[in-house]
C-alpha atoms as a PDB file:
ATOM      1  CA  UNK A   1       0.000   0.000   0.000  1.00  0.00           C
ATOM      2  CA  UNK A   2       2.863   2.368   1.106  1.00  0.00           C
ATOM      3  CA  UNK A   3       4.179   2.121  -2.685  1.00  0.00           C
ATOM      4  CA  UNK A   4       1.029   4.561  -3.726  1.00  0.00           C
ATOM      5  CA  UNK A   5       3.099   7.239  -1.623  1.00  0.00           C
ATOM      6  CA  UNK A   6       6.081   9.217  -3.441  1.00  0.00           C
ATOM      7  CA  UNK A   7       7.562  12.430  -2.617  1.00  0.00           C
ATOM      8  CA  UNK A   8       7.434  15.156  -5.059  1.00  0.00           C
ATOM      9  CA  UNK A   9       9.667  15.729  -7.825  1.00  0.00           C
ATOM     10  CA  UNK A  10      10.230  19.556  -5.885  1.00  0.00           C
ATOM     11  CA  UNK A  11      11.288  16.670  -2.927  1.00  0.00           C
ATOM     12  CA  UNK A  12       7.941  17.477  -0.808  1.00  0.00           C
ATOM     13  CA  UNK A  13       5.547  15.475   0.772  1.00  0.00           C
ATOM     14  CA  UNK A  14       2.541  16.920   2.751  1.00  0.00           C
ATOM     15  CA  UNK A  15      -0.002  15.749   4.766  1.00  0.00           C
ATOM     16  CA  UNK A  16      -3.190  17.158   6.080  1.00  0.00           C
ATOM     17  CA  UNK A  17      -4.125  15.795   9.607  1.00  0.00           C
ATOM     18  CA  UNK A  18      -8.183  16.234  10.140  1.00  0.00           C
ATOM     19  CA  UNK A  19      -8.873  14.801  13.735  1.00  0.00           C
ATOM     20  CA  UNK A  20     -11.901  14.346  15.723  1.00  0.00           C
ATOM     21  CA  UNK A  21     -14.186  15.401  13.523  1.00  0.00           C
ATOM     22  CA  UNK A  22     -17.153  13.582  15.462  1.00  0.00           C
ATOM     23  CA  UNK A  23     -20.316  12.853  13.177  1.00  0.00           C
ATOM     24  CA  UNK A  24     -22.898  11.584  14.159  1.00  0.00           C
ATOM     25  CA  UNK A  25     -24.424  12.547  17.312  1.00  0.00           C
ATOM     26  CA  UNK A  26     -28.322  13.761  17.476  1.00  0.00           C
ATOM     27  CA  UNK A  27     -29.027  16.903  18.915  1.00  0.00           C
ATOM     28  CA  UNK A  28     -30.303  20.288  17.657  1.00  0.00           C
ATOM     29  CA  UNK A  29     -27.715  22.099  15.017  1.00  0.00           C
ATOM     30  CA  UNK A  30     -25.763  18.690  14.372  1.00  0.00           C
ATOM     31  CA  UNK A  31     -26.941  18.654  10.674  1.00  0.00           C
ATOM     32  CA  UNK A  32     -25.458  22.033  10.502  1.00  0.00           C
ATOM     33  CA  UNK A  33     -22.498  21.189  12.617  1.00  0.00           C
ATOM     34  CA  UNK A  34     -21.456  18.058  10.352  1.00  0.00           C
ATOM     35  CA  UNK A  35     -22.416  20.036   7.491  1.00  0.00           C
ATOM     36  CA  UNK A  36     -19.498  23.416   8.549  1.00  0.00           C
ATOM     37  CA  UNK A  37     -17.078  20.114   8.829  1.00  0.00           C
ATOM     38  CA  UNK A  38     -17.741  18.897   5.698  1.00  0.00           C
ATOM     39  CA  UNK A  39     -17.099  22.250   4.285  1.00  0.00           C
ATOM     40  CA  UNK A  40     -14.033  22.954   5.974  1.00  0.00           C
ATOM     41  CA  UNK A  41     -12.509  19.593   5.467  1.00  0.00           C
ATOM     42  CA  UNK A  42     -13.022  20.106   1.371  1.00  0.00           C
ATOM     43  CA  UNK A  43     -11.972  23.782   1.633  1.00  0.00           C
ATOM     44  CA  UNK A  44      -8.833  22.940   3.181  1.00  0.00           C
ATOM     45  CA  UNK A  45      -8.025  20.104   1.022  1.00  0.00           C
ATOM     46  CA  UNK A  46      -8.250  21.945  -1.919  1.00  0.00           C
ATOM     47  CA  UNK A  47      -6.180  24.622  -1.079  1.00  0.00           C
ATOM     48  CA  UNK A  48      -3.649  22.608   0.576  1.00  0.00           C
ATOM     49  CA  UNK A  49      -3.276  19.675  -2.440  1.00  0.00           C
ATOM     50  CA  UNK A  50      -1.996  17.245   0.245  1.00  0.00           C
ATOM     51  CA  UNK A  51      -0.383  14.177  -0.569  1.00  0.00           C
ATOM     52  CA  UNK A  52      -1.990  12.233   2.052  1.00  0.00           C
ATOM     53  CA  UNK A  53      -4.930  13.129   4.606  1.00  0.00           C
ATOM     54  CA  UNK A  54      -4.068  11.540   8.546  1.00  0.00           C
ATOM     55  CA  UNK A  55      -7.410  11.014  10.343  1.00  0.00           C
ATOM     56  CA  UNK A  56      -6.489  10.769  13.556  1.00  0.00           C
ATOM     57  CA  UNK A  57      -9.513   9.133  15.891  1.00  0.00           C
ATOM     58  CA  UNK A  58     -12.874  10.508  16.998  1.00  0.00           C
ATOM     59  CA  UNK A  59     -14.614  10.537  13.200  1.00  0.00           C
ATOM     60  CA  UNK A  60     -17.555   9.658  14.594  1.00  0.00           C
ATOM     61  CA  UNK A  61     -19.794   8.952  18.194  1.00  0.00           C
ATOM     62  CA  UNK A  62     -20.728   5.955  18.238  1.00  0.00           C
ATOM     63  CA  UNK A  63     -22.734   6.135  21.508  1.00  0.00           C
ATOM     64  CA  UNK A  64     -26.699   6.567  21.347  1.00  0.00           C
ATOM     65  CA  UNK A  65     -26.279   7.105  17.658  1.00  0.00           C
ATOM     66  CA  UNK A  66     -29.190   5.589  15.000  1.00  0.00           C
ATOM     67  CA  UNK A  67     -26.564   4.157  12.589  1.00  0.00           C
ATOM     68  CA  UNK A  68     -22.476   4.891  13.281  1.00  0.00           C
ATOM     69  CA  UNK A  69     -22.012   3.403  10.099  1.00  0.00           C
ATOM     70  CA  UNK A  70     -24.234   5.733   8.235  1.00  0.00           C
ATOM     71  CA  UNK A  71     -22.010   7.976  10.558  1.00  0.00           C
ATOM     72  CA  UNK A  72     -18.690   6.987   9.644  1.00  0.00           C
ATOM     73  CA  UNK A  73     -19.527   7.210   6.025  1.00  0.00           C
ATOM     74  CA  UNK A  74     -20.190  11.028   6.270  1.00  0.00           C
ATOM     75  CA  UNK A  75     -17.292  11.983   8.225  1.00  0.00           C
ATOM     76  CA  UNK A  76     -14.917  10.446   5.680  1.00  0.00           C
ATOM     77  CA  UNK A  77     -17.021  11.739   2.155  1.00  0.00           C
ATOM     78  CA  UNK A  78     -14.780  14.762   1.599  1.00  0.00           C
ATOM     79  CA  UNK A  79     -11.883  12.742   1.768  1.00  0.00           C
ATOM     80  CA  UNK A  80     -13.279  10.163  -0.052  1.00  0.00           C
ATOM     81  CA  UNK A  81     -14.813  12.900  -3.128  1.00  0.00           C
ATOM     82  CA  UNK A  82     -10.843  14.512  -3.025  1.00  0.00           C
ATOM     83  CA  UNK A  83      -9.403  11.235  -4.300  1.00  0.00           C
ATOM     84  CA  UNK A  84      -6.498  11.473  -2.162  1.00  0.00           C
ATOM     85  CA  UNK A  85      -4.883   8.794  -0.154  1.00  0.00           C
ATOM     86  CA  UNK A  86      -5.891   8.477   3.244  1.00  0.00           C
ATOM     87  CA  UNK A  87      -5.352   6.534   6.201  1.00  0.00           C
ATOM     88  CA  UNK A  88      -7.183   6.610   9.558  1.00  0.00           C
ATOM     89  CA  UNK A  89      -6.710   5.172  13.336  1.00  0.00           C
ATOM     90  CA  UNK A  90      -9.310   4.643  15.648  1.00  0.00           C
ATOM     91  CA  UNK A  91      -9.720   7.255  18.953  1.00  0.00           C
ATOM     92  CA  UNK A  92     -11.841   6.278  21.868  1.00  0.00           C
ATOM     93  CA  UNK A  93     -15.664   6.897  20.940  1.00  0.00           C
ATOM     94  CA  UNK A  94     -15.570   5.137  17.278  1.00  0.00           C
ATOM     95  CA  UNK A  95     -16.403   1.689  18.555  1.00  0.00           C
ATOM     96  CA  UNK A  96     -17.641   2.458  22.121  1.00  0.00           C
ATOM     97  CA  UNK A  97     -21.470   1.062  20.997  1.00  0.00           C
ATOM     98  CA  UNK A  98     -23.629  -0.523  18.318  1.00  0.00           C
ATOM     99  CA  UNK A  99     -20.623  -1.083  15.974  1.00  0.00           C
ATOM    100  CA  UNK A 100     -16.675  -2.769  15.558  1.00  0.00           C
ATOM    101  CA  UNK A 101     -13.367  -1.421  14.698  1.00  0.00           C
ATOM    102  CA  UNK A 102     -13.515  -4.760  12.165  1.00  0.00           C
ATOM    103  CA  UNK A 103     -17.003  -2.838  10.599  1.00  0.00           C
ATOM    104  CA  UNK A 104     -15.632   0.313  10.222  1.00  0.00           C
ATOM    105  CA  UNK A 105     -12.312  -0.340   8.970  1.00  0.00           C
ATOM    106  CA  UNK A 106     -14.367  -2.577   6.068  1.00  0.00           C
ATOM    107  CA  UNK A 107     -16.660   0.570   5.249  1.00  0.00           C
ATOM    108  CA  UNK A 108     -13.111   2.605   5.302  1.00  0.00           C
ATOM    109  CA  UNK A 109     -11.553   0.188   2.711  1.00  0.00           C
ATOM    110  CA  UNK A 110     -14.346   0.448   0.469  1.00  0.00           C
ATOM    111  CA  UNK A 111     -12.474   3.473  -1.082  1.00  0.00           C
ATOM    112  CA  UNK A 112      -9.736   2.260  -3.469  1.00  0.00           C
ATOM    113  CA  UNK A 113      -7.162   5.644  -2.245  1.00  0.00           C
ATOM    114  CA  UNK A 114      -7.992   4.138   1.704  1.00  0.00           C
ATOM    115  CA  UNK A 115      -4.737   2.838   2.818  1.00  0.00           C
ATOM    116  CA  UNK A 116      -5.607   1.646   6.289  1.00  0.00           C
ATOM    117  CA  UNK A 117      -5.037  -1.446   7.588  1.00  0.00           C
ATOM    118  CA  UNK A 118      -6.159  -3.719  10.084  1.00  0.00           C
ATOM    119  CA  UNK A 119      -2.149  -4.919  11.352  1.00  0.00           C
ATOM    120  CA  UNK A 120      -0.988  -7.802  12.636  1.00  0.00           C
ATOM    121  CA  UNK A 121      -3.846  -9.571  14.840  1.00  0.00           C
ATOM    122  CA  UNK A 122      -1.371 -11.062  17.270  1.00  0.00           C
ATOM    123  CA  UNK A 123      -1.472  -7.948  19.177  1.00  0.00           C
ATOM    124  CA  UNK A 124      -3.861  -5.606  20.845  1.00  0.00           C
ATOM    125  CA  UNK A 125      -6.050  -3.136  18.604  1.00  0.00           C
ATOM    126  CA  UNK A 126      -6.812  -2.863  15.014  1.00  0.00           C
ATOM    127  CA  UNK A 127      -5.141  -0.364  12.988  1.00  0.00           C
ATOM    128  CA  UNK A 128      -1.560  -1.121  13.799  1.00  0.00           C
ATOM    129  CA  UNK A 129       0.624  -0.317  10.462  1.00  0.00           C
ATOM    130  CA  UNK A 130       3.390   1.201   8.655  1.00  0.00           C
ATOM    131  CA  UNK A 131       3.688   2.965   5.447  1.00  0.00           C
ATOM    132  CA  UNK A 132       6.602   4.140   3.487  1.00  0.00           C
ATOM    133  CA  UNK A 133       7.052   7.073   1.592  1.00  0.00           C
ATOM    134  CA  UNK A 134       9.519   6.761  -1.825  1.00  0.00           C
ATOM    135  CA  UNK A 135      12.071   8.599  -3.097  1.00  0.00           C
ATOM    136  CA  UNK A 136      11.695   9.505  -6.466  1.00  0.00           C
ATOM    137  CA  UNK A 137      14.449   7.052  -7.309  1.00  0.00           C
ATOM    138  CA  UNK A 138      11.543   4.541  -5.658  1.00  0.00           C
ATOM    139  CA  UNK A 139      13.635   3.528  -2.334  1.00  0.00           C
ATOM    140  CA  UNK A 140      12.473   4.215   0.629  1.00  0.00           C
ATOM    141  CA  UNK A 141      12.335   8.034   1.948  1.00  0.00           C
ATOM    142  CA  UNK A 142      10.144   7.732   5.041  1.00  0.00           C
ATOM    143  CA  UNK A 143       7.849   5.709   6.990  1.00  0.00           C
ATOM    144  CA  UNK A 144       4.488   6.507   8.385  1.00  0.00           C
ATOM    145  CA  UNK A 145       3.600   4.853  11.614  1.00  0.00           C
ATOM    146  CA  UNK A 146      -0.258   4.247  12.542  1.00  0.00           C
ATOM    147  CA  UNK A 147      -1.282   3.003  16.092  1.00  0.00           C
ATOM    148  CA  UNK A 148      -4.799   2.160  17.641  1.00  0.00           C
ATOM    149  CA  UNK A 149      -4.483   3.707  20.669  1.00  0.00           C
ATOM    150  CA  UNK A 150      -7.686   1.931  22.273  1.00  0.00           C
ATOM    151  CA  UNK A 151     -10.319   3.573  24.481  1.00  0.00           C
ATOM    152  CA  UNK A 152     -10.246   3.133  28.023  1.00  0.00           C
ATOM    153  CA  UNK A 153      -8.512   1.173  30.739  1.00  0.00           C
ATOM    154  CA  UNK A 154     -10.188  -1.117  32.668  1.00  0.00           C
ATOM    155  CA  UNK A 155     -12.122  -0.103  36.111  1.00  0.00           C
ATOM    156  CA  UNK A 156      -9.414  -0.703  38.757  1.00  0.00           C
ATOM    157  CA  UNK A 157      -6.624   1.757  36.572  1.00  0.00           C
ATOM    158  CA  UNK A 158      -9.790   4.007  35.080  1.00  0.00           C
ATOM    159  CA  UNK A 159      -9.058   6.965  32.879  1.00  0.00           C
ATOM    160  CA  UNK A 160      -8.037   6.243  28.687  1.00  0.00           C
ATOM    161  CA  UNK A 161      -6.305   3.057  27.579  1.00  0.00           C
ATOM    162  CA  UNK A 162      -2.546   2.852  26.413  1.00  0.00           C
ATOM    163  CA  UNK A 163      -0.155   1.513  23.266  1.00  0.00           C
ATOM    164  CA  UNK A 164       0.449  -1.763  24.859  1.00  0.00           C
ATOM    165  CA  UNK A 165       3.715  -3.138  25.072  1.00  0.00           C
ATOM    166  CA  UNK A 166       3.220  -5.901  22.299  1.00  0.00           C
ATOM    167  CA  UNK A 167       2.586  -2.654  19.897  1.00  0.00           C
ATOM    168  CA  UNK A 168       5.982  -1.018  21.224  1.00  0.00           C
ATOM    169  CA  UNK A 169       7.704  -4.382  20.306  1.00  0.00           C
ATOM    170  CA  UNK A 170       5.785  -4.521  16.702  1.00  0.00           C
ATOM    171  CA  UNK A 171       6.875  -0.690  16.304  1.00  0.00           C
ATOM    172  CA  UNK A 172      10.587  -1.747  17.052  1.00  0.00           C
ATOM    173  CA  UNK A 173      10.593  -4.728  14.942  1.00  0.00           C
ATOM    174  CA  UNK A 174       9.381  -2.673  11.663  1.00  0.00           C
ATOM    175  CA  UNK A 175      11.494  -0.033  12.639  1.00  0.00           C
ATOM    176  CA  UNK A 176      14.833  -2.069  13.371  1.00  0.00           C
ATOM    177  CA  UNK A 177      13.586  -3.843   9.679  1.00  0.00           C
ATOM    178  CA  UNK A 178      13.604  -0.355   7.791  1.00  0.00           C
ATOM    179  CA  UNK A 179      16.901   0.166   9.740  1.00  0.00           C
ATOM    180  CA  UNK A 180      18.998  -2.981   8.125  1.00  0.00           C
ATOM    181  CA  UNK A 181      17.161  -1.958   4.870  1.00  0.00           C
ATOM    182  CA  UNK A 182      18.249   1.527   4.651  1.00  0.00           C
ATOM    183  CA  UNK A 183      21.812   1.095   6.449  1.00  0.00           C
ATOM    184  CA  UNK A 184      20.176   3.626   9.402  1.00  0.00           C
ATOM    185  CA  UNK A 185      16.966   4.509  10.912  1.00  0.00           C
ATOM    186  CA  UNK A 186      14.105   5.645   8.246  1.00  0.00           C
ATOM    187  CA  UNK A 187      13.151   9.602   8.956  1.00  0.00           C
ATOM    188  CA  UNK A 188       9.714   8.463  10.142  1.00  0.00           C
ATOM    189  CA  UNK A 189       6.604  10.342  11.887  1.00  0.00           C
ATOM    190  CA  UNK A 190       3.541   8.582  13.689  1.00  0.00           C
ATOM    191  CA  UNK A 191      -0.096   9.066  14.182  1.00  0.00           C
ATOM    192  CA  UNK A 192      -2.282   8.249  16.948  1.00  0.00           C
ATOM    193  CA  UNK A 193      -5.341   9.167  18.705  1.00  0.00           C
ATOM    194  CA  UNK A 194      -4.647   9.524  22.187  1.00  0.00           C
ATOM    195  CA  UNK A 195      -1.330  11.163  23.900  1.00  0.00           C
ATOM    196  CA  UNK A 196       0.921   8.982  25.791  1.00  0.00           C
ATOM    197  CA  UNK A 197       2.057  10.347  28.824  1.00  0.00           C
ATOM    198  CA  UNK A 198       5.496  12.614  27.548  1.00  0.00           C
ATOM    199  CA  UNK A 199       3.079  14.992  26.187  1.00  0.00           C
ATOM    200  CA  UNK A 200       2.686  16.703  29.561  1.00  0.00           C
ATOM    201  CA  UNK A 201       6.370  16.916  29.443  1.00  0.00           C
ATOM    202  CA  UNK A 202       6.526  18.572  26.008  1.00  0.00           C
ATOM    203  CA  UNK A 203       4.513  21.352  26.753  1.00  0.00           C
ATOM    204  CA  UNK A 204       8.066  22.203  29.197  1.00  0.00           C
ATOM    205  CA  UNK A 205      10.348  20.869  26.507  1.00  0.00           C
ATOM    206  CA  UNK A 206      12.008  22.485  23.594  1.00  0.00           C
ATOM    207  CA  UNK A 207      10.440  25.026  20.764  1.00  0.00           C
ATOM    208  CA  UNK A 208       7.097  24.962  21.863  1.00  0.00           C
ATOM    209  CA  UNK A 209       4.274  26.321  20.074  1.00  0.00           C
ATOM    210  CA  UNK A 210       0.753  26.588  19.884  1.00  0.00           C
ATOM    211  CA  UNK A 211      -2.243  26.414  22.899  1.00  0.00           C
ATOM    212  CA  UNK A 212      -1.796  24.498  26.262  1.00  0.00           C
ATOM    213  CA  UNK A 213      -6.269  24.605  26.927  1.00  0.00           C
ATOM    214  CA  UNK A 214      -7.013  22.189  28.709  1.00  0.00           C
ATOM    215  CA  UNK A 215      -4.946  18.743  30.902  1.00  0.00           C
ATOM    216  CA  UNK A 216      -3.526  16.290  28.697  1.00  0.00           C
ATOM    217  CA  UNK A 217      -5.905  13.093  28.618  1.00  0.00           C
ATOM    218  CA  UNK A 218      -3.375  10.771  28.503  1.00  0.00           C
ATOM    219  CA  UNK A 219      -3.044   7.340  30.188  1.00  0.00           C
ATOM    220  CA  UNK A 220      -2.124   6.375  33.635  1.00  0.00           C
ATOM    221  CA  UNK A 221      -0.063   3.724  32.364  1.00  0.00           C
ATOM    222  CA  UNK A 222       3.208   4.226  30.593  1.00  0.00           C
ATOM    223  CA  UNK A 223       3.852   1.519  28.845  1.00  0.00           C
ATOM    224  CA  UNK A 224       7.087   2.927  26.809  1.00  0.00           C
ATOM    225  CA  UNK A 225       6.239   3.997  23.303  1.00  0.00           C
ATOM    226  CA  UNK A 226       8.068   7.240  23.583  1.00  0.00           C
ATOM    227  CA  UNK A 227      11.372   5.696  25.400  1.00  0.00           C
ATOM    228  CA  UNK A 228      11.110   2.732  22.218  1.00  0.00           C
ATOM    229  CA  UNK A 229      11.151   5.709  19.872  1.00  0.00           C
ATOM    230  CA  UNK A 230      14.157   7.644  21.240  1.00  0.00           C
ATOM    231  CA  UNK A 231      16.289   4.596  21.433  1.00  0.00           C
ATOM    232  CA  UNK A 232      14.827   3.723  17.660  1.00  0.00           C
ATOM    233  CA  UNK A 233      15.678   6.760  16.515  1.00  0.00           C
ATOM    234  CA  UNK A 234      13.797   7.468  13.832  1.00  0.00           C
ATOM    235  CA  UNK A 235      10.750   9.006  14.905  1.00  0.00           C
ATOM    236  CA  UNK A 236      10.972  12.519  14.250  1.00  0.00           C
ATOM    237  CA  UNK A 237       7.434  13.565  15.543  1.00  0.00           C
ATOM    238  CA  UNK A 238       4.321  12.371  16.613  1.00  0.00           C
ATOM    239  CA  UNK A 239       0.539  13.916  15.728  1.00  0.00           C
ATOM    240  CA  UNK A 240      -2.426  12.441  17.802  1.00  0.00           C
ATOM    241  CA  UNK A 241      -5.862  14.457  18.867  1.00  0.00           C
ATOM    242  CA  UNK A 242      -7.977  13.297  21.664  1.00  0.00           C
ATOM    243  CA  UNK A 243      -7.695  16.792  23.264  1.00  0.00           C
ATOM    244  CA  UNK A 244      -9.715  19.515  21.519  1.00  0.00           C
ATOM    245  CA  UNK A 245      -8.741  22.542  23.125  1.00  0.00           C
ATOM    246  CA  UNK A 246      -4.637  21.555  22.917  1.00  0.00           C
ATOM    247  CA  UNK A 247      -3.255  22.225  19.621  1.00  0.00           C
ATOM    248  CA  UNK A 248       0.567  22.500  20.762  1.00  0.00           C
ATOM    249  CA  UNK A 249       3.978  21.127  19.679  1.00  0.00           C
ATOM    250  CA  UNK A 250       6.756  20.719  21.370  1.00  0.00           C
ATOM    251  CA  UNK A 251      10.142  18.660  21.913  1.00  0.00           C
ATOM    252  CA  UNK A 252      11.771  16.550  24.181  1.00  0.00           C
ATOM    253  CA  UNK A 253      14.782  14.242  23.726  1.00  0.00           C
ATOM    254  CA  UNK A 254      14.580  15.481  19.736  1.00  0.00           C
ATOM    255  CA  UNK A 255      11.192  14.415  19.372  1.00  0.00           C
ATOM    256  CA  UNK A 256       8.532  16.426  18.356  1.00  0.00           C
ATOM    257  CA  UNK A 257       5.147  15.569  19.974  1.00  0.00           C
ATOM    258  CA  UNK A 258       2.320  17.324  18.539  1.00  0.00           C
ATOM    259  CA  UNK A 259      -1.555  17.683  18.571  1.00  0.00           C
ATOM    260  CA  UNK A 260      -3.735  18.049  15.646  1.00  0.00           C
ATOM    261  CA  UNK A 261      -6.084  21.184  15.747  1.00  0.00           C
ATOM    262  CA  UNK A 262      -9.739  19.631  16.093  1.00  0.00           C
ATOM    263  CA  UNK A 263     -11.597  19.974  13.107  1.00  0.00           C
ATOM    264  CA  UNK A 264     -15.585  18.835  14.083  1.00  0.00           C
ATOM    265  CA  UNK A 265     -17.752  21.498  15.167  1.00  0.00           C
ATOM    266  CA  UNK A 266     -20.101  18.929  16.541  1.00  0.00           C
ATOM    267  CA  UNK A 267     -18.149  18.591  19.471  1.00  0.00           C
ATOM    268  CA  UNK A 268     -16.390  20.414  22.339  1.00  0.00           C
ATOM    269  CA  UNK A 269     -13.974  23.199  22.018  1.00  0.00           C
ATOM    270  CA  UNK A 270     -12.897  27.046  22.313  1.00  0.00           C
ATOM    271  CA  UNK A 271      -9.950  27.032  18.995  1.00  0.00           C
ATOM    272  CA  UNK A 272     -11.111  27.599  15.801  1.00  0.00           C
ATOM    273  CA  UNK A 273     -11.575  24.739  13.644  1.00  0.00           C
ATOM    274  CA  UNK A 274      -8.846  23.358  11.372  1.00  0.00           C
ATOM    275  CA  UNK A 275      -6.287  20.741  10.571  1.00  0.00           C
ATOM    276  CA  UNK A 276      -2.117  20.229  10.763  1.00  0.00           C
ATOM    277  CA  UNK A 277      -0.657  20.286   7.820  1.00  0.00           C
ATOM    278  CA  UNK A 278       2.700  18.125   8.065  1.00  0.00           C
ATOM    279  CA  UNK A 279       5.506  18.838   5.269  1.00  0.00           C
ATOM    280  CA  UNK A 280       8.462  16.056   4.557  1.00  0.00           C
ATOM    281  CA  UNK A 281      11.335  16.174   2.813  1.00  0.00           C
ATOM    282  CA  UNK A 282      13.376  13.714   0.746  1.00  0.00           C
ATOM    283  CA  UNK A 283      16.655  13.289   2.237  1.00  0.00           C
ATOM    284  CA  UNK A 284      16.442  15.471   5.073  1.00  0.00           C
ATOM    285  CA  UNK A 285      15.689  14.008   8.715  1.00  0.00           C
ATOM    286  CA  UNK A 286      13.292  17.040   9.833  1.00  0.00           C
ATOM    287  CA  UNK A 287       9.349  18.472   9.093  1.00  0.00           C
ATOM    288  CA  UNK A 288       7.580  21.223   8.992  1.00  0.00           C
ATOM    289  CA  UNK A 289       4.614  21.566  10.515  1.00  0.00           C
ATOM    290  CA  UNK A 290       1.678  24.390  10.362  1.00  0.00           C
ATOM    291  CA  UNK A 291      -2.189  24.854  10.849  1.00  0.00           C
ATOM    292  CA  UNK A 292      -4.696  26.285   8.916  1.00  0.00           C
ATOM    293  CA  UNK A 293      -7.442  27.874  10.999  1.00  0.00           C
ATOM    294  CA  UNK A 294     -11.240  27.833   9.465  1.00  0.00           C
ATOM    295  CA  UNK A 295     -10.395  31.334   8.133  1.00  0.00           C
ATOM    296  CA  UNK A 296      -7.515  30.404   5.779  1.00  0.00           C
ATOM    297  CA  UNK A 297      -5.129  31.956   8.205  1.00  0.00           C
ATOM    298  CA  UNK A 298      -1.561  29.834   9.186  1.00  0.00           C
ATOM    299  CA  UNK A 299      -0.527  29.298  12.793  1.00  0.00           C
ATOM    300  CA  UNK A 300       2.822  27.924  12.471  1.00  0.00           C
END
């Protein structure tokens, strides 16, 4: 799948990150509300002309809702009508009720440009995969890594789930694989739903930008995703959502750690809707990253 991805001749390769966009719930003004999302997500896809569109978690509730399929289907349309590549993980209130990860990720591959991928079912949640990104001389030039970051953690810990450890090995193994490949760690970037614990950290770290709104939801459980990535390597950043009113970057031990601006208005939260916009570059071990508010305007 990751062979459909190829950096630009001009050596670029962007990526729009739309995250919790949240169809689906009834109430009064959520036709309107899913209808302003819709809107924004094609307005900022055509002027952006991403490579790739990240959907990071939270497309849809999935709680009290008629039909989360019916759901699911209308949160991904634009994307689907742009006929660019996309991928998608999971965030805490897709699957919560009425409908499985295994049924939406079937509706989601129904699109020839979807690229997500269920992952290897030896280990806990569904959407755990890698993509590459080629040069234009067709090696790799980066890889893309997707977690399922679950929902929430059983009674006796309470609060949000956590990457479990068998995901940490699976991320070292293809990582340590690209490594031998490539004769050194593969720039590479990853994508999940909710923040693991160094987030709080980040916010203290290095070259931070962007709104601290509201407490980091993050686990209570570190189970040693960001420590596997340090040691790996190649991580460069990380995006993930989750947290609607936190739309900061910033970096500790040379890793970026990020948040996606939330993009549903059928949902909580004071910042203007948006997305991230993520910008690679062939041969270079380092991003840019930006958002576009609802407005057109760039927060960099």
């Amino acid at each position: 799948m990751g062979d459909e991805l190829k950096f630009r001749p001009d050596g670029t390769f962007k990526i729009v990150q739309f995250t919790d966009l949240h169809f689906g719930e009834i109430h009064p003004g959520s036709q309107e509300a899913e209808e302003r999302t819709t809107e924004l997500m094609e307005r900022i896809i055509a002027a952006e002309k991403p490579d790739l569109v990240a959907l990071t978690g939270d497309l849809h509730w999935s709680i009290d809702v008629p039909d989360p399929k019916a759901a699911l289907r209308r949160a991904i349309a634009p994307v689907v009508r742009s006929g660019v590549a996309w991928a998608a993980v999971f965030g805490n209130h897709d699957a919560e009720e009425g409908v499985t990860k295994e049924e939406l990720l079937a509706i989601q591959q129904e699109d020839e440009r979807c690229l997500t991928a269920a992952g290897p079912d030896d280990i806990h949640g569904i959407g755990n995969y890698a993509l590459t990104v080629k040069k234009q001389d067709g090696t790799d030039g980066a890889a893309l890594y997707f977690f399922d970051s679950g929902d929430y953690a059983p009674t006796p810990i309470g609060g949000y789930a956590w990457i479990h450890p068998d995901q940490v090995r699976w991320y070292v193994e293809q990582s340590r694989g690209h490594a031998l490949r490539d004769e050194g760690p593969l720039p590479a970037i990853a994508f999940f739903h909710i923040p693991f614990p160094e987030y709080k950290e980040a916010w203290n770290g290095e070259q931070v930008t962007g709104v601290n709104g509201e407490s980091v939801c993050c686990p209570g459980i570190n189970s040693g995703l960001f420590g596997a990535m340090v040691q790996m390597g190649d991580v460069m950043g990380t995006f993930v959502g989750h947290d609607h009113d936190n739309d900061y970057c910033g970096t500790l031990h040379g890793i970026r750690l990020c948040y996606g601006r939330v993009t549903g208005y059928n949902t909580y939260g004071k910042l203007p809707r948006g997305a991230r916009v993520i910008e690679l570059r062939e041969g270079r071990r380092a991003f840019e990253t930006w958002i576009v508010q609802e407005d057109g305007s760039i927060v960099r």
